[in-house]
C-alpha atoms as a PDB file:
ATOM      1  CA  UNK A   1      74.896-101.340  60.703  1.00  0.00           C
ATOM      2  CA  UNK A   2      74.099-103.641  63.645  1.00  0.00           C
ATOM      3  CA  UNK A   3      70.804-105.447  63.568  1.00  0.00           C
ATOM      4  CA  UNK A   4      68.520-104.661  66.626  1.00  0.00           C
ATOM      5  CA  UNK A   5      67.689-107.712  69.010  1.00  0.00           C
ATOM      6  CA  UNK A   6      65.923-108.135  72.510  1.00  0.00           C
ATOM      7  CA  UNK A   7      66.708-111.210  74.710  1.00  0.00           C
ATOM      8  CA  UNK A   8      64.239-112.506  76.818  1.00  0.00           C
ATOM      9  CA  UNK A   9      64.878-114.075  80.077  1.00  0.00           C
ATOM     10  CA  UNK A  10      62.515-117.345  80.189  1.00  0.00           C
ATOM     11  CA  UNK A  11      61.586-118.953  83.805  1.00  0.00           C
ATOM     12  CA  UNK A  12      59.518-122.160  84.500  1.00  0.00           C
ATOM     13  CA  UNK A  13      59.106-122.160  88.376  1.00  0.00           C
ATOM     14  CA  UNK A  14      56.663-124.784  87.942  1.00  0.00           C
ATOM     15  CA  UNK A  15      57.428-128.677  88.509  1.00  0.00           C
ATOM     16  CA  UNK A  16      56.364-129.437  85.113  1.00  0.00           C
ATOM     17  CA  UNK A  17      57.958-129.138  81.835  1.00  0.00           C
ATOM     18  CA  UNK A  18      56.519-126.045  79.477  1.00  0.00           C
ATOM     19  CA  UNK A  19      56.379-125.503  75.756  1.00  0.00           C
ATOM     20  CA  UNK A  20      57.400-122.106  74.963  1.00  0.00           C
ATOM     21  CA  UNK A  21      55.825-121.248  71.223  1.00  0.00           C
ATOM     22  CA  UNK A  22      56.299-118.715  68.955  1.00  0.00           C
ATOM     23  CA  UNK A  23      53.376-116.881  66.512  1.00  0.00           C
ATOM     24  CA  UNK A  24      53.367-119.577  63.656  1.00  0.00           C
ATOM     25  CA  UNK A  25      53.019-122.234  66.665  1.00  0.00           C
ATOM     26  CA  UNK A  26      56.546-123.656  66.416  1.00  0.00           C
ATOM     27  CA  UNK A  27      58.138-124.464  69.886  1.00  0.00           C
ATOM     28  CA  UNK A  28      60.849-122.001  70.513  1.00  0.00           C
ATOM     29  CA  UNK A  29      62.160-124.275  73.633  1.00  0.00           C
ATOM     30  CA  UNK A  30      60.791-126.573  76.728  1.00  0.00           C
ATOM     31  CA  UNK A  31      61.574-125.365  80.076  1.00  0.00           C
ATOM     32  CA  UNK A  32      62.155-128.457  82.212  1.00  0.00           C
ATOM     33  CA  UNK A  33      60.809-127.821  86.115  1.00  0.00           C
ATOM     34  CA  UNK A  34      63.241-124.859  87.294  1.00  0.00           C
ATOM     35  CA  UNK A  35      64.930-124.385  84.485  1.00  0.00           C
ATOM     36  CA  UNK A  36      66.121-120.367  83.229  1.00  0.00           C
ATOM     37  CA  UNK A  37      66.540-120.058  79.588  1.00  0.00           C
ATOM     38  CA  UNK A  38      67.315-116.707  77.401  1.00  0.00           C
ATOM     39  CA  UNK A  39      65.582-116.470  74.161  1.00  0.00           C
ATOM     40  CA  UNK A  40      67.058-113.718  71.303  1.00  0.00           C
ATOM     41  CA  UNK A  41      64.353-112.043  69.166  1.00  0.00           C
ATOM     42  CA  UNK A  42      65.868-110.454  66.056  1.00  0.00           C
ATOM     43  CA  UNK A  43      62.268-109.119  64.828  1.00  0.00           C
ATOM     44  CA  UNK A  44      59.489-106.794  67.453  1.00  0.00           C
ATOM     45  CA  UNK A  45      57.229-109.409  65.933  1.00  0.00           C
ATOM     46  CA  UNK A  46      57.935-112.409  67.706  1.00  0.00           C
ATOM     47  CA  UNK A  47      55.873-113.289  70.427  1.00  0.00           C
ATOM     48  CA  UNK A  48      58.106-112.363  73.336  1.00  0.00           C
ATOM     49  CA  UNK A  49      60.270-109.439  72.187  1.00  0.00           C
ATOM     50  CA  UNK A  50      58.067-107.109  74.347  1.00  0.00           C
ATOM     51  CA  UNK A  51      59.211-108.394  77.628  1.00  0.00           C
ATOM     52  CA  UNK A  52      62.584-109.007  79.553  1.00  0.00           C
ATOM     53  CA  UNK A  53      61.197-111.625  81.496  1.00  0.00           C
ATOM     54  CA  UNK A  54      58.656-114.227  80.954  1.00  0.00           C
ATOM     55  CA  UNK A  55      57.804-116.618  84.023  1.00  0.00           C
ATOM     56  CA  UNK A  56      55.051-119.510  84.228  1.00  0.00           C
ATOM     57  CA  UNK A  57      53.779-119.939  87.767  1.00  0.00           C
ATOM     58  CA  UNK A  58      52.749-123.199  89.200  1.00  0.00           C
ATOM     59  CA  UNK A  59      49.107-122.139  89.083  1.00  0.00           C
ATOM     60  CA  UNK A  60      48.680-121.803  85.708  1.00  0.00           C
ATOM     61  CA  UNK A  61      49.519-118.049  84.970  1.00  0.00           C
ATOM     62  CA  UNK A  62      52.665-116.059  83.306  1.00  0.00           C
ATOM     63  CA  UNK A  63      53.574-113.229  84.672  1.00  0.00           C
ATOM     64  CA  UNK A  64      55.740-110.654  82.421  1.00  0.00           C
ATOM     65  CA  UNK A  65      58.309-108.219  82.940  1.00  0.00           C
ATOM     66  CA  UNK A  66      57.618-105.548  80.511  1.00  0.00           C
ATOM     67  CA  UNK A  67      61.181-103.922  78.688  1.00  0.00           C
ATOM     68  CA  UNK A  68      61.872-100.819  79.608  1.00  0.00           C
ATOM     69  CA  UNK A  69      61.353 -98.104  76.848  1.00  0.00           C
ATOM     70  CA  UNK A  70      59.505-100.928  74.985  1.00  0.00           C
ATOM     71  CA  UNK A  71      57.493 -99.340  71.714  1.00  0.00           C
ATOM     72  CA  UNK A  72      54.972-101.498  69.876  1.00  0.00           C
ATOM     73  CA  UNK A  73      56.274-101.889  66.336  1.00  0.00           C
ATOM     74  CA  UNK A  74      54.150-100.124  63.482  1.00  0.00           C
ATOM     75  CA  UNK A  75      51.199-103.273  62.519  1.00  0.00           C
ATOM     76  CA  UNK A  76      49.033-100.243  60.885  1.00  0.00           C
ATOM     77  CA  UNK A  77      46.051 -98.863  61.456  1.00  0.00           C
ATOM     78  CA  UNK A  78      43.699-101.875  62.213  1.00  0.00           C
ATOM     79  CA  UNK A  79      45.112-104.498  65.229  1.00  0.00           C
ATOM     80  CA  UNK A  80      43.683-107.062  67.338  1.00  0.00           C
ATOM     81  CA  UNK A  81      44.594-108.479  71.198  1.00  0.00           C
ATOM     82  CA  UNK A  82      44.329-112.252  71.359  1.00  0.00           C
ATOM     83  CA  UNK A  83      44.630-114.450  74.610  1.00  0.00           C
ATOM     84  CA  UNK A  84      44.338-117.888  74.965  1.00  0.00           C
ATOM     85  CA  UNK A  85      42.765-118.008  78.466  1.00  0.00           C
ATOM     86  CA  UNK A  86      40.990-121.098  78.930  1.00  0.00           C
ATOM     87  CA  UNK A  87      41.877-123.213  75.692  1.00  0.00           C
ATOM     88  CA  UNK A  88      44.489-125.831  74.851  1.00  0.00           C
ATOM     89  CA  UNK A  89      48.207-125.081  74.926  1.00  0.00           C
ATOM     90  CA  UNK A  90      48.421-123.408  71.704  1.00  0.00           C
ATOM     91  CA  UNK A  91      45.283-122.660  70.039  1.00  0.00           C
ATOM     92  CA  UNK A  92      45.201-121.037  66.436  1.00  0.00           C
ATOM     93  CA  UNK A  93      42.750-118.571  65.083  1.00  0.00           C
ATOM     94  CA  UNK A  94      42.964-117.464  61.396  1.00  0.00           C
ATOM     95  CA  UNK A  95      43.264-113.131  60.979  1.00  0.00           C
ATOM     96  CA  UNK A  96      43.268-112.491  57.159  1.00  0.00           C
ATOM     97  CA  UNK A  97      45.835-114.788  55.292  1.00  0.00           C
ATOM     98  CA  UNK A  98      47.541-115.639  58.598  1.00  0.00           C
ATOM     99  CA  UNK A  99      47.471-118.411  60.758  1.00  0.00           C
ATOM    100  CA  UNK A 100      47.842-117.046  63.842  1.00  0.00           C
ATOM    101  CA  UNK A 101      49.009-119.669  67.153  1.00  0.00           C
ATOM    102  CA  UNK A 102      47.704-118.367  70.676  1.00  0.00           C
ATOM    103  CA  UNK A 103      50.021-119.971  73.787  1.00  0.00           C
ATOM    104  CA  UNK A 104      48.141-120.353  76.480  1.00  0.00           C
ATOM    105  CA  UNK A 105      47.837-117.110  78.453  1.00  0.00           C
ATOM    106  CA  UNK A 106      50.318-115.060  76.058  1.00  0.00           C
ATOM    107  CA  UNK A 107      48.998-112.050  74.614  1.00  0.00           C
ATOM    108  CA  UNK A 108      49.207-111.618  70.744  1.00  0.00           C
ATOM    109  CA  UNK A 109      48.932-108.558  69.236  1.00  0.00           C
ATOM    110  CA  UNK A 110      48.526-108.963  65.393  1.00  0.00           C
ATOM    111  CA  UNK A 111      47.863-106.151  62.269  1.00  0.00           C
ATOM    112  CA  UNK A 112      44.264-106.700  60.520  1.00  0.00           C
ATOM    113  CA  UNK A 113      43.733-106.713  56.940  1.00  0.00           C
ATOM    114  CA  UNK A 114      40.404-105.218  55.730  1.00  0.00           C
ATOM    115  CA  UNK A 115      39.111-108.432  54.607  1.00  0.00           C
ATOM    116  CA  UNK A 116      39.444-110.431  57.619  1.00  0.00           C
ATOM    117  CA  UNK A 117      35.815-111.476  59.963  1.00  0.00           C
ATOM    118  CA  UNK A 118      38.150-110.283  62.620  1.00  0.00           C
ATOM    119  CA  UNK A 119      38.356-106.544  61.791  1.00  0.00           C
ATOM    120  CA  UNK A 120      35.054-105.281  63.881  1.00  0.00           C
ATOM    121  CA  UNK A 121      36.780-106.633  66.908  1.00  0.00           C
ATOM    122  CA  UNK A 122      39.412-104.597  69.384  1.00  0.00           C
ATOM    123  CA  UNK A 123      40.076-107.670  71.367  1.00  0.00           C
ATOM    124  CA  UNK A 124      39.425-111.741  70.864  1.00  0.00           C
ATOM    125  CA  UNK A 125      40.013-114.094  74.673  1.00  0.00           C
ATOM    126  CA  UNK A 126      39.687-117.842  73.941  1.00  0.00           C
ATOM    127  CA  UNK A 127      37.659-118.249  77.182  1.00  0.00           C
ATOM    128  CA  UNK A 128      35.675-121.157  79.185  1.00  0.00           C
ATOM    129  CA  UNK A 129      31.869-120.358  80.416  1.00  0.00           C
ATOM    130  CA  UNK A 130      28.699-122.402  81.791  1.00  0.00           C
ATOM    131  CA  UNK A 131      25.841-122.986  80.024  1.00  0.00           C
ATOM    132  CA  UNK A 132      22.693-124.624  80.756  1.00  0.00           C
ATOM    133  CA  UNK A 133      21.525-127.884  78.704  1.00  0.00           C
ATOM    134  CA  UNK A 134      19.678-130.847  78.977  1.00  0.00           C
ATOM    135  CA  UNK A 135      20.460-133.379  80.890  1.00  0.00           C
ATOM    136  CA  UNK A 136      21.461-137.073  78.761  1.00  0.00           C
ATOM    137  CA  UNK A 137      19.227-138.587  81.399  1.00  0.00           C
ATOM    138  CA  UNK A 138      16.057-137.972  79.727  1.00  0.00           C
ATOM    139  CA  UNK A 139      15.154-136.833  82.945  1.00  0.00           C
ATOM    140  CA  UNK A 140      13.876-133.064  81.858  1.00  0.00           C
ATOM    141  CA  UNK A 141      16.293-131.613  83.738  1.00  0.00           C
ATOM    142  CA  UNK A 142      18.817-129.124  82.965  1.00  0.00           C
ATOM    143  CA  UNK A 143      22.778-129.284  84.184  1.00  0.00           C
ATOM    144  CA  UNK A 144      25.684-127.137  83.342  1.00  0.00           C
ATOM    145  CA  UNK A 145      28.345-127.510  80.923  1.00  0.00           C
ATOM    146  CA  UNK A 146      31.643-125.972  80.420  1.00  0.00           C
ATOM    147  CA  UNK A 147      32.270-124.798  76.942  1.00  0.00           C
ATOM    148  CA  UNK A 148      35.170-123.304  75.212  1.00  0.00           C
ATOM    149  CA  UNK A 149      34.487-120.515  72.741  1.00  0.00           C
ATOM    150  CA  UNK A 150      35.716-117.286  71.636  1.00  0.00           C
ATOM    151  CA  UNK A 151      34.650-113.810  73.470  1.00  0.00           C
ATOM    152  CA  UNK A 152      35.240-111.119  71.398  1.00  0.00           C
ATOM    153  CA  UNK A 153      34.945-107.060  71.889  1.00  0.00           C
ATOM    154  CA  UNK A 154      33.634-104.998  69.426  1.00  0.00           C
ATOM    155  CA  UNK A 155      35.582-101.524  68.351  1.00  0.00           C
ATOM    156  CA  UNK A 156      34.254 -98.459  69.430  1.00  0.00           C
ATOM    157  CA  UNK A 157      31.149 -97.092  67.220  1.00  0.00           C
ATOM    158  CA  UNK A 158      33.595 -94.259  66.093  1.00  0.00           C
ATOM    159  CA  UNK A 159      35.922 -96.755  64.659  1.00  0.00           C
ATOM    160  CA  UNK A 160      33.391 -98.998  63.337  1.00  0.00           C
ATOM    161  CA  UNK A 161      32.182 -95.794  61.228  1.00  0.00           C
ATOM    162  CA  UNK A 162      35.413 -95.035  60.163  1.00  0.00           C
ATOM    163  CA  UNK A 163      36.098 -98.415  59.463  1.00  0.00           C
ATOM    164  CA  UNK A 164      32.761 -98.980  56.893  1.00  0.00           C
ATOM    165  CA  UNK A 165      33.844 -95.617  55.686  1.00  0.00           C
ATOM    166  CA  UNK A 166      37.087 -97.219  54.170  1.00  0.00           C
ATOM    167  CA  UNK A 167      35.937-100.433  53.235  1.00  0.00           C
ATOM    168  CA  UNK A 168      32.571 -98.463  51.165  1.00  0.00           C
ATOM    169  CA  UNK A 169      35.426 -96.321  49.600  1.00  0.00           C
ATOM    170  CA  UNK A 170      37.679 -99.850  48.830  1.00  0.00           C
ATOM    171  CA  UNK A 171      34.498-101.165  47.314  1.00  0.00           C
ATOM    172  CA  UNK A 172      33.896 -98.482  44.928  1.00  0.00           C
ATOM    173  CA  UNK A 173      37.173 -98.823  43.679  1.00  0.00           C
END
């Protein structure tokens, strides 16, 4: 039996080198300015066995290429989305025993466990926005400042209810 792989076609058309990372936050390869590079994923776990082609733009973004006939491999019943929009290059957020390492502007999709602070959420974006605080002047006046923090999106109520539904029925166990 032959073991199922997808390769990945990885493009830097910036004029910068990039770290490409993987889920547990190892770096896979750096792309040097221009430089093509094909990655082999043996598992439809790995952070970029969904797409043929990966490419980081000079203004920051990635665009992806998604495979054709691509399935989502079974995580069960209870997933989240992660994105690393506005954070550093690889940013990690823990999901149940996992450490779980965000590249910047790569989706992650990851399996829940019940136990997790993370399971009421559908989606989690590592985002930048402008708050109002004091200035250090002493002056009374108030000035904006840029904070990092996480923005996350509750489930639907009908999954929440299913959701306390299974844990209530875990707990009586």
């Amino acid at each position: 039996m032959t073991q199922k792989s997808w390769t990945t076609e990885l493009v830097n058309d910036t004029r910068r080198p990039v770290d490409v990372y993987d889920l547990d936050g190892t770096v896979i390869v750096r792309l040097e300015a221009g430089m093509r590079f094909e990655i082999e994923s043996v598992s439809p776990y790995t952070a970029h066995a969904r797409w043929s082609k990966c490419t980081w733009r000079e203004d920051g973004t990635i665009s992806f290429v998604t495979r054709t006939n691509w399935t989502e491999p079974e995580r069960g019943k209870w997933t989240i989305e992660m994105l690393n929009k506005d954070g550093g290059a690889v940013e990690y957020r823990q999901c149940g025993d996992q450490r779980v390492a965000l590249p910047r502007n790569v989706p992650v999709i990851v399996s829940v466990p019940l136990t997790s602070d993370l399971i009421m959420f559908r989606s989690l974006t590592i985002a930048k926005r402008r708050i109002m605080v004091k200035s250090d002047a002493g002056d009374g006046l108030l000035v904006h400042k840029w904070i990092t923090g996480d923005e996350r999106t509750p489930r639907p109520d009908s999954e929440l209810k299913a959701l306390a539904k299974i844990i209530d029925e875990l707990g009586k166990k």
